[in-house]
PDB file of N, CA and C in Angstrom:
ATOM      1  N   UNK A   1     -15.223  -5.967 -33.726  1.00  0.00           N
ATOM      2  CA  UNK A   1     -16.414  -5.147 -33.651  1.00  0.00           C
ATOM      3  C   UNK A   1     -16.950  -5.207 -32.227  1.00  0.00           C
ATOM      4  N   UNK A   2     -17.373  -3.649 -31.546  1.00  0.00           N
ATOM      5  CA  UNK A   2     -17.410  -4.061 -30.264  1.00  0.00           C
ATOM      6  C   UNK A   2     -18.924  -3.884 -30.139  1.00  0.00           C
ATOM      7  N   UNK A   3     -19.552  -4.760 -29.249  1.00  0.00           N
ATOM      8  CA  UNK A   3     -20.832  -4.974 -29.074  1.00  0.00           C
ATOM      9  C   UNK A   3     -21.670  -4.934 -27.903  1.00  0.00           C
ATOM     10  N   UNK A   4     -21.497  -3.556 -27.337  1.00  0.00           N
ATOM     11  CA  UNK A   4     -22.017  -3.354 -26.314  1.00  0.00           C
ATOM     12  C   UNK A   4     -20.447  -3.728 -24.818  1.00  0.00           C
ATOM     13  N   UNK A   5     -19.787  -3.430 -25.241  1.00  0.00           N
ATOM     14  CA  UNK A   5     -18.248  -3.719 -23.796  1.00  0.00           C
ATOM     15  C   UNK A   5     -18.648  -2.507 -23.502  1.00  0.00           C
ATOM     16  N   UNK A   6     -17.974  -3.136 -22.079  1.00  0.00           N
ATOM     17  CA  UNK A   6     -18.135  -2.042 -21.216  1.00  0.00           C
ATOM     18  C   UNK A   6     -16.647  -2.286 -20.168  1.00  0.00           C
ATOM     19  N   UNK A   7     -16.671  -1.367 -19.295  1.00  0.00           N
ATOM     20  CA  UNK A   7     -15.076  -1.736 -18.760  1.00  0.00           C
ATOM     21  C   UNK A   7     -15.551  -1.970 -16.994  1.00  0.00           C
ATOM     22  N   UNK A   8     -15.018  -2.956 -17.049  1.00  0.00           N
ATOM     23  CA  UNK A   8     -15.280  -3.510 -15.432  1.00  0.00           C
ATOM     24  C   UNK A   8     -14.208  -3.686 -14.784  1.00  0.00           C
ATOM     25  N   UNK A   9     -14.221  -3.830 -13.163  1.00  0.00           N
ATOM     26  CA  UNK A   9     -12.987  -3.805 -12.284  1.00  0.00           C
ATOM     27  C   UNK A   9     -13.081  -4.666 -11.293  1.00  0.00           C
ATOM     28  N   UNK A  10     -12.848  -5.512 -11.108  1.00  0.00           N
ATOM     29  CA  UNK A  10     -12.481  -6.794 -10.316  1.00  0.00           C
ATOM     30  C   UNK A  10     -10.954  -7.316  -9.811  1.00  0.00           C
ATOM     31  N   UNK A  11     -10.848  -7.597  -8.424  1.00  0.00           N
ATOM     32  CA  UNK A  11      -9.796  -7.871  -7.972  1.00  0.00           C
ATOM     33  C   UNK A  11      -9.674  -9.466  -8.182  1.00  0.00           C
ATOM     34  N   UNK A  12      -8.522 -10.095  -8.816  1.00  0.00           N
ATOM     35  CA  UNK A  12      -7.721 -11.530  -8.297  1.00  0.00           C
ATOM     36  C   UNK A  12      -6.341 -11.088  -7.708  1.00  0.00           C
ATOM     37  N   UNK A  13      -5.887 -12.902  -7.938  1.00  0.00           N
ATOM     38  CA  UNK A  13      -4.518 -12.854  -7.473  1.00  0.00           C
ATOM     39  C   UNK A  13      -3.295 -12.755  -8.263  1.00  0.00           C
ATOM     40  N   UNK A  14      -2.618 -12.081  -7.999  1.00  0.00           N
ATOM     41  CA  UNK A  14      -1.572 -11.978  -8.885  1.00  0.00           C
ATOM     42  C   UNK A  14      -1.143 -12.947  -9.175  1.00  0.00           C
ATOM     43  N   UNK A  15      -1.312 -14.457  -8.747  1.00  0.00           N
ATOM     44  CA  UNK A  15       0.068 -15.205 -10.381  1.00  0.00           C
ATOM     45  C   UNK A  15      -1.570 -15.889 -10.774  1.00  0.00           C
ATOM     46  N   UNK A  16      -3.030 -15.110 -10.567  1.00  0.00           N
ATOM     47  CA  UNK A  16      -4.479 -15.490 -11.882  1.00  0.00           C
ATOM     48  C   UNK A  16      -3.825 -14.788 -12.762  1.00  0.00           C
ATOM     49  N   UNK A  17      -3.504 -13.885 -12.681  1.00  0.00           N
ATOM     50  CA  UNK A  17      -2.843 -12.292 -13.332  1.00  0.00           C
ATOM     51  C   UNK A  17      -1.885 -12.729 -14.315  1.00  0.00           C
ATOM     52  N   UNK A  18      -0.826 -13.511 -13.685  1.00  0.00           N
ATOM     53  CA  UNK A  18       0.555 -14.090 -13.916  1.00  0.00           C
ATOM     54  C   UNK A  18      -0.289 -14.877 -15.033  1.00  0.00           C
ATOM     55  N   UNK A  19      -1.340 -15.948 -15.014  1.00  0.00           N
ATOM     56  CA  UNK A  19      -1.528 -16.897 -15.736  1.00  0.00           C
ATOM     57  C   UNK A  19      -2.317 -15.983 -17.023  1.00  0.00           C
ATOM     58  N   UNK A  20      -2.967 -15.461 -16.844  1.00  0.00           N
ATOM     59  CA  UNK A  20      -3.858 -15.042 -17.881  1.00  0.00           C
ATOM     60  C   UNK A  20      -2.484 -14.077 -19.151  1.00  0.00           C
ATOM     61  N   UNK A  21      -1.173 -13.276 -18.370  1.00  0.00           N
ATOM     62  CA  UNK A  21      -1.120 -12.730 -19.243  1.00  0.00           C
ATOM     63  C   UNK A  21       0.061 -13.778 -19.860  1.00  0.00           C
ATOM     64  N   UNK A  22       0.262 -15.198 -18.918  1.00  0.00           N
ATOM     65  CA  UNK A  22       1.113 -16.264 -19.720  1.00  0.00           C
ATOM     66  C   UNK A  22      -0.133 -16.236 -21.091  1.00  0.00           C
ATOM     67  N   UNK A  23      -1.228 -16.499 -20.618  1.00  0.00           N
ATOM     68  CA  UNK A  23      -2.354 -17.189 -21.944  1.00  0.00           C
ATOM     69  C   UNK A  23      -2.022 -16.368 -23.355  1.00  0.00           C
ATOM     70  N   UNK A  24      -1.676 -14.644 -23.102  1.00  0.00           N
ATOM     71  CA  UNK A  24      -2.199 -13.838 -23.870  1.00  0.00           C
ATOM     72  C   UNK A  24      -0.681 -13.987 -24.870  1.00  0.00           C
ATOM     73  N   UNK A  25       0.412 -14.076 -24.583  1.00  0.00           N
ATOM     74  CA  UNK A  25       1.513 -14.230 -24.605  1.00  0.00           C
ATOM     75  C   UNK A  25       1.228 -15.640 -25.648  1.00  0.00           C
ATOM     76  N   UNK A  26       1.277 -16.719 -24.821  1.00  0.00           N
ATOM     77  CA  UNK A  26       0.980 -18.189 -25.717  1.00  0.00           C
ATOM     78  C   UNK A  26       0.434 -17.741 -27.110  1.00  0.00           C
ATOM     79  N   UNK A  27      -0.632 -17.283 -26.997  1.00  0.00           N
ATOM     80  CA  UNK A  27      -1.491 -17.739 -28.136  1.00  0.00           C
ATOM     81  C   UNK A  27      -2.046 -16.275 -29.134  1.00  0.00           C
ATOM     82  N   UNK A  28      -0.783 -15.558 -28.455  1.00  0.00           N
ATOM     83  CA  UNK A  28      -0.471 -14.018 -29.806  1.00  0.00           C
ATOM     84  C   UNK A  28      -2.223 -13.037 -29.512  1.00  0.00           C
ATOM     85  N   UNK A  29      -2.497 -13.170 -28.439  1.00  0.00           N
ATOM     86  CA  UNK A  29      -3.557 -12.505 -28.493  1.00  0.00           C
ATOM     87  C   UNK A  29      -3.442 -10.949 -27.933  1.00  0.00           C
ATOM     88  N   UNK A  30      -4.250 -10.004 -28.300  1.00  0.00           N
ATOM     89  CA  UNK A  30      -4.047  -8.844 -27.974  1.00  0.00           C
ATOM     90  C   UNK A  30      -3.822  -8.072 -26.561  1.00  0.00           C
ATOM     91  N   UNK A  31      -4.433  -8.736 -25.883  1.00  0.00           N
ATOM     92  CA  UNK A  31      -4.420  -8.286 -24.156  1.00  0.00           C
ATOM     93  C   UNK A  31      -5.205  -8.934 -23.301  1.00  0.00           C
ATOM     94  N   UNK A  32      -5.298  -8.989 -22.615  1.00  0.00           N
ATOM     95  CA  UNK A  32      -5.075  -9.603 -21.355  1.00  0.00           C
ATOM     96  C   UNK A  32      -7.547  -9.236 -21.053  1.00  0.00           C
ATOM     97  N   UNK A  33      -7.610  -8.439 -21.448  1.00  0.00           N
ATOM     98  CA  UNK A  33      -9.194  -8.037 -21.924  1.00  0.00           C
ATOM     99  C   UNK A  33      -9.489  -9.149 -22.677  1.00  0.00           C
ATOM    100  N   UNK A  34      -8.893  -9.258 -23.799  1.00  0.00           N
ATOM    101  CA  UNK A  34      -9.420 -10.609 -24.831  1.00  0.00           C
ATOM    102  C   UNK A  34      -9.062 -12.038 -24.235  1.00  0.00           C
ATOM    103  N   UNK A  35      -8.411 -11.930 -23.504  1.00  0.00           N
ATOM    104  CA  UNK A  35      -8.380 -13.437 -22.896  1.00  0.00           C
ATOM    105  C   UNK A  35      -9.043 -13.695 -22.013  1.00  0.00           C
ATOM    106  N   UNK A  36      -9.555 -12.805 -21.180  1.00  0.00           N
ATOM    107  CA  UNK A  36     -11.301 -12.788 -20.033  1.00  0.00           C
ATOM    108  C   UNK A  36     -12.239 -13.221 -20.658  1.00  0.00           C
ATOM    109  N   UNK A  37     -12.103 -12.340 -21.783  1.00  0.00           N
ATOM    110  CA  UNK A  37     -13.638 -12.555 -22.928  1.00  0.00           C
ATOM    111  C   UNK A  37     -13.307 -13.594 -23.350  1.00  0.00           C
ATOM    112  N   UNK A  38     -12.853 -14.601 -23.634  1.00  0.00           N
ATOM    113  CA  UNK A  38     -12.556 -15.608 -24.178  1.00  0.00           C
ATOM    114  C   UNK A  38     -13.240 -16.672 -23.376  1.00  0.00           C
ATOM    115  N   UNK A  39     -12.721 -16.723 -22.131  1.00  0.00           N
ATOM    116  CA  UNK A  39     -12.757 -17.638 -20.750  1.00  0.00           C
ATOM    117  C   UNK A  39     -14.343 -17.359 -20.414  1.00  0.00           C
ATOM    118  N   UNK A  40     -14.926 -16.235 -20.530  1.00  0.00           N
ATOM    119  CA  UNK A  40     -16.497 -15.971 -19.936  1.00  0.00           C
ATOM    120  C   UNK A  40     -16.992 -16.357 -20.931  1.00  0.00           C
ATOM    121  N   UNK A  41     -16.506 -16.376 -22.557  1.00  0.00           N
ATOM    122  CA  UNK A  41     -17.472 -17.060 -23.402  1.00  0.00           C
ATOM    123  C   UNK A  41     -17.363 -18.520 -23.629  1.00  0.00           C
ATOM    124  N   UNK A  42     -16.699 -19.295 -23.083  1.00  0.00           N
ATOM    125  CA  UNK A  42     -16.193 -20.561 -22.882  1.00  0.00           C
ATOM    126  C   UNK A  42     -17.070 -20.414 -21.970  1.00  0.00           C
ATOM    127  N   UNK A  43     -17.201 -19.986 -20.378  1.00  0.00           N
ATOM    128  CA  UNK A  43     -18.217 -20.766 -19.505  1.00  0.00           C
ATOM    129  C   UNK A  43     -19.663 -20.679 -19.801  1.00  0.00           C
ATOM    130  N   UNK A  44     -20.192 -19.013 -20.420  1.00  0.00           N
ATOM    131  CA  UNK A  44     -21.245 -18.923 -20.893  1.00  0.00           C
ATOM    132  C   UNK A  44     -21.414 -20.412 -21.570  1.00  0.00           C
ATOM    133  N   UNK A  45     -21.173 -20.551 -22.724  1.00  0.00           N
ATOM    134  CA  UNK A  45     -21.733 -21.577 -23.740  1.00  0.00           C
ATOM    135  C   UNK A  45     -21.561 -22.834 -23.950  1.00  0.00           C
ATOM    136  N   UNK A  46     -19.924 -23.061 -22.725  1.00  0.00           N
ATOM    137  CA  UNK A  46     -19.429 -24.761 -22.693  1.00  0.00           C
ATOM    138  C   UNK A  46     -19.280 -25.413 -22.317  1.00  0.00           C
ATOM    139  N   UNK A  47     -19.552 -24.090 -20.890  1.00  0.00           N
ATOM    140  CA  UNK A  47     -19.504 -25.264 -19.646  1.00  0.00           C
ATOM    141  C   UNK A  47     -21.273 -25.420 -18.437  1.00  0.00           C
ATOM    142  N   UNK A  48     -21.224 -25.670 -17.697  1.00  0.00           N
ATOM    143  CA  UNK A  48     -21.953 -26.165 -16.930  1.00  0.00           C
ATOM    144  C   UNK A  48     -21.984 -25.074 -15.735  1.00  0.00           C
ATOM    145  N   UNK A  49     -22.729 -24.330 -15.658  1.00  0.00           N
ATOM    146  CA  UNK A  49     -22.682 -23.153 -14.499  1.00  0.00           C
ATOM    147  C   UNK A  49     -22.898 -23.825 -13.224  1.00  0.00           C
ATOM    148  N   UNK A  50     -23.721 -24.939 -12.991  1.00  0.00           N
ATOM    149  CA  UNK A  50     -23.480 -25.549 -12.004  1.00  0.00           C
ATOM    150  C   UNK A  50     -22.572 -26.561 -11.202  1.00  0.00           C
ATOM    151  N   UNK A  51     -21.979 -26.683 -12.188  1.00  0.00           N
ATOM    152  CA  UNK A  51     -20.850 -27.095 -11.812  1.00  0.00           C
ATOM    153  C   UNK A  51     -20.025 -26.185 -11.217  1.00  0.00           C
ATOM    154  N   UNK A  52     -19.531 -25.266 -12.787  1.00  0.00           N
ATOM    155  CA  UNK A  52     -18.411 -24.261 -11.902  1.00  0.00           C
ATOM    156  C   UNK A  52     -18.695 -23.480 -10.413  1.00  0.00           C
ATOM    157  N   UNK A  53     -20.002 -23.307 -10.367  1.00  0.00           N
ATOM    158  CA  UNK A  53     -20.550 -22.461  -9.273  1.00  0.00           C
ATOM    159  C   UNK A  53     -21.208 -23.222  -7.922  1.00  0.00           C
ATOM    160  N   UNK A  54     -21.395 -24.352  -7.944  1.00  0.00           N
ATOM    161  CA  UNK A  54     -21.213 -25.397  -6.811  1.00  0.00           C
ATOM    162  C   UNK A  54     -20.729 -24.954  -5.399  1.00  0.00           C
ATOM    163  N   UNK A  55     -21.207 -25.485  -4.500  1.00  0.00           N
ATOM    164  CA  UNK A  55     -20.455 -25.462  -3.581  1.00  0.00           C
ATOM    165  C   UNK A  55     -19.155 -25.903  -3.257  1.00  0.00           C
ATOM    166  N   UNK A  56     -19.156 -26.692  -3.952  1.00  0.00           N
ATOM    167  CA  UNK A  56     -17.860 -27.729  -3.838  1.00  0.00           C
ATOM    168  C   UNK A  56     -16.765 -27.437  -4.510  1.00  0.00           C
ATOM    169  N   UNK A  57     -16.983 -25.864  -5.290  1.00  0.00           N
ATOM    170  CA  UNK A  57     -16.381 -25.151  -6.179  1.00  0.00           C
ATOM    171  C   UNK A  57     -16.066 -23.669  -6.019  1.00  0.00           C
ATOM    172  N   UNK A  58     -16.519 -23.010  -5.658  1.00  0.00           N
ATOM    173  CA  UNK A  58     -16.390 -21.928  -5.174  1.00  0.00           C
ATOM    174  C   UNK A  58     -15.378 -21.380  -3.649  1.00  0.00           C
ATOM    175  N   UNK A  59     -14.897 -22.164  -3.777  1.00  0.00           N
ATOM    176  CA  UNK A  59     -13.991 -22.187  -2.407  1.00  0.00           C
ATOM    177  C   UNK A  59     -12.589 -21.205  -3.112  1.00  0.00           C
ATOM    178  N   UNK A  60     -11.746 -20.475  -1.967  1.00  0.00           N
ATOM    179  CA  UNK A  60     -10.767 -20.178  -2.299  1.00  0.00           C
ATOM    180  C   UNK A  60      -9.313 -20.288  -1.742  1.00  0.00           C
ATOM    181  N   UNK A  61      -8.544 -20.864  -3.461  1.00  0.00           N
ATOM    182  CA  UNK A  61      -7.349 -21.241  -3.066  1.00  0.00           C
ATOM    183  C   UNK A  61      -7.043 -20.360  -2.038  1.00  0.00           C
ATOM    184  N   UNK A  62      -7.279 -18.790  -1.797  1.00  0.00           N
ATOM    185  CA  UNK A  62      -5.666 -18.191  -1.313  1.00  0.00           C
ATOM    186  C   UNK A  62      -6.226 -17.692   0.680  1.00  0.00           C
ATOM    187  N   UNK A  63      -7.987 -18.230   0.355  1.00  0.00           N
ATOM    188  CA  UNK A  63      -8.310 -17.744   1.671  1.00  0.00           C
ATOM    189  C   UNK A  63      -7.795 -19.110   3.515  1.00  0.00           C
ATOM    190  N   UNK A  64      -7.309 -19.705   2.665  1.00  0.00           N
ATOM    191  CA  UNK A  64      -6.683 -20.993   3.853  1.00  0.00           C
ATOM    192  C   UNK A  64      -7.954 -21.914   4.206  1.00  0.00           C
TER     193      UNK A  64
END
């Protein structure tokens, strides 16, 4: 049941890409959409936004 989605466009890196559609693959899920939503409702509710969003965290692997 969809509840207000909407379709968004954001660039990563291809083997984030590589990993997410290993996830979707693993665990018989429909696409590669439901495994985002999965991961944003995991940080929404389980994790610690300050953590993930830290300075000490936000750095990127692919920028050197």
């Amino acid at each position: 049941m969809s509840q207000g989605k909407i379709t968004v466009s954001f660039e990563i890196e291809s083997d984030q890409a590589d990993w997410i559609s290993e996830q979707v693959e693993q665990f018989g899920l429909p696409d590669e959409s439901k495994a985002m939503r999965i991961l944003l409702d995991y940080a929404l509710e389980e994790s610690d936004t300050e953590l993930i969003f830290s300075g000490d965290n936000t750095r990127c692997r692919y920028c050197g």
